[in-house]
Structure formats: C-alpha cells, structure tokens
Protein backbone atom coordinates (compact mmCIF):
# COMPACT_ATOMS: atom_id res chain seq x y z
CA UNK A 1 -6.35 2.21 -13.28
CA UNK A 2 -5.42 3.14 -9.81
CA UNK A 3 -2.89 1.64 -8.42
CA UNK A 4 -2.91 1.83 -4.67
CA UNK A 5 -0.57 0.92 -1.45
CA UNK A 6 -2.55 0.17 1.52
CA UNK A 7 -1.13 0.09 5.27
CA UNK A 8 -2.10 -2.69 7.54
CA UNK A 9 -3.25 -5.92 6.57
CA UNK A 10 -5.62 -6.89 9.51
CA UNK A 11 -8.92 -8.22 9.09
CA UNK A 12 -10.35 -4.72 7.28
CA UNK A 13 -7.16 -4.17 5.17
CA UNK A 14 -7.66 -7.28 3.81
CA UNK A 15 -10.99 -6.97 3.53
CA UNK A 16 -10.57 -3.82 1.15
CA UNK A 17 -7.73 -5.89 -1.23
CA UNK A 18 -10.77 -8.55 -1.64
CA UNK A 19 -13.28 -5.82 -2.05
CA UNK A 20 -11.42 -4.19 -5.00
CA UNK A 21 -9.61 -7.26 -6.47
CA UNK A 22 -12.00 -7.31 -9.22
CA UNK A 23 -11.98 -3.63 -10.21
CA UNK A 24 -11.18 -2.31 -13.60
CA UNK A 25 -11.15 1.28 -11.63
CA UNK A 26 -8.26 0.61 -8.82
CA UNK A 27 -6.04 -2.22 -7.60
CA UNK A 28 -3.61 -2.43 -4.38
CA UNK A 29 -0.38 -3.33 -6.00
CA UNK A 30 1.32 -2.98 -2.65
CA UNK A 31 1.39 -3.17 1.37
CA UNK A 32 2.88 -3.03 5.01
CA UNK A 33 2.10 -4.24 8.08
CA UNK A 34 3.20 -4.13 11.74
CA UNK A 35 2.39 -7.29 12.08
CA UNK A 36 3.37 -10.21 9.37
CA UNK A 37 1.98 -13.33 10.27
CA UNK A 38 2.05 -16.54 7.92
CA UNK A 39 -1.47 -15.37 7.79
CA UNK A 40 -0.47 -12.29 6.37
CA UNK A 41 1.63 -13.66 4.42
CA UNK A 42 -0.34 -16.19 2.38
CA UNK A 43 -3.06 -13.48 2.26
CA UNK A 44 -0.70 -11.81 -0.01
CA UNK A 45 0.78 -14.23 -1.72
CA UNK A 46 -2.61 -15.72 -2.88
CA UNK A 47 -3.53 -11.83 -4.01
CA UNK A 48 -2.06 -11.99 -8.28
CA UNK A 49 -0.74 -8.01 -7.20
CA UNK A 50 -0.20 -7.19 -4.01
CA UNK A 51 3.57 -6.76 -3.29
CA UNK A 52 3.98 -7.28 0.60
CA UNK A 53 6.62 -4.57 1.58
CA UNK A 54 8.94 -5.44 4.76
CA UNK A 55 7.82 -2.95 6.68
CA UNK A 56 6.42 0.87 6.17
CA UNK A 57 10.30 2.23 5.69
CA UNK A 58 10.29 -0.57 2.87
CA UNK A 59 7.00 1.33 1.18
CA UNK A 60 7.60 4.53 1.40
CA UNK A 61 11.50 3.56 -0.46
CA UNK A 62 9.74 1.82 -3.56
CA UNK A 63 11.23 3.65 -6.51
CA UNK A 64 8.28 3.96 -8.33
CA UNK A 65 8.27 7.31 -9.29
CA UNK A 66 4.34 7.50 -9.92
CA UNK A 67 4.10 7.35 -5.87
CA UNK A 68 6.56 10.45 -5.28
CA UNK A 69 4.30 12.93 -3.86
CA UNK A 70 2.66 10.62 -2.18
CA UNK A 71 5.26 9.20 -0.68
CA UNK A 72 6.39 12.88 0.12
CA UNK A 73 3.05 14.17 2.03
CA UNK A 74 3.29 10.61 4.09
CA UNK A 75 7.11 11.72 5.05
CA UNK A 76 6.15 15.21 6.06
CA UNK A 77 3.58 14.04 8.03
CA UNK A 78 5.19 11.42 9.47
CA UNK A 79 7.82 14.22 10.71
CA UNK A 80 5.24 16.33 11.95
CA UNK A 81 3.97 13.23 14.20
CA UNK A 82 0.51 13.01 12.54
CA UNK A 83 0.53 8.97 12.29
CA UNK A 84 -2.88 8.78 10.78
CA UNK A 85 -1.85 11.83 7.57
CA UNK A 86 1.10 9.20 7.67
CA UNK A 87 -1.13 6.60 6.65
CA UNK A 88 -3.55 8.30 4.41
CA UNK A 89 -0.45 9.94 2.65
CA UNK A 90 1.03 6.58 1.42
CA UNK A 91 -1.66 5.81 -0.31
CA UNK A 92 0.21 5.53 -4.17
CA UNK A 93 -2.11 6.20 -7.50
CA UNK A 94 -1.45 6.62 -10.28
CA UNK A 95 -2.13 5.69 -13.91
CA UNK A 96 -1.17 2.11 -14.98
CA UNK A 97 1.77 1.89 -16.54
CA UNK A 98 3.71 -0.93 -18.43
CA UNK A 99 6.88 -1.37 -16.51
C-alpha cells in the first residue's frame, strides 16, 4: 500500500482523503495545512489515518524514514523557490510497514 502525505486540506484535499479512504492501493496517512480550522480539524480526526501535522515544517520533520527522499526533493525545491515542486515533492510512499 501507498502511504501518502497530502498538503492542504481545503475542500479538494479533502475531497481526495474521501476519494481514496477505501483503497487497498494507497492511503493518506498524513497532512498540513495553512489553514486549521475546527473544520479541518474534525475532518481529520473523523479520517481512522490521517495524522494532521502542525504545519508543513511539522511534515517534512516526521522521522519516518520511508519518506526521506521525498522529503529531500520537497526541501530542495523549496530552496530553489519552486512552491508547487514543494508540494508535489512531499508527497510520502512507500510500502506499508508494521511500525
């Protein structure tokens, strides 16, 4: 299985967790947002995943070391000032593990 981080939890990023939430293929197991509403916050809560991260500093830290190059190419191109390679860098996959 997948597991995937996903940044921003408006109305599509949440859309996508609901899409997928029944997928044997790929799960979002975490996320950040700019904005966290109560909204936002019950939206994750009632997920049985999705780990809300404090903010996109928060994400990139988690220690999982399945997400390293991942979290790597989001860093570099967060340096470089390409916002959206940022984004599509975070994205975290890997094979499930049992932690």
């Amino acid at each position: 299985m997948i597991r995937a981080a996903i940044v921003g939890l408006g109305w599509w990023g949440e859309t996508l967790v609901e899409a997928v939430q029944d997928s044997p293929e790929i799960r979002f197991v975490a996320g950040a947002t700019r904005t966290v509403s109560p909204e936002v916050k019950t939206f994750a809560a009632n997920q049985t995943s999705l780990n809300l991260a404090e903010n996109y500093d928060a994400l990139l830290a988690d220690s999982d070391d399945r997400c390293r190059r991942a979290r790597d190419a989001a860093l570099a191109a967060r340096a470089a000032g390409d916002g959206r390679a940022a984004a599509a860098g975070s994205t975290c996959s890997a094979r499930s593990r049992s932690r």
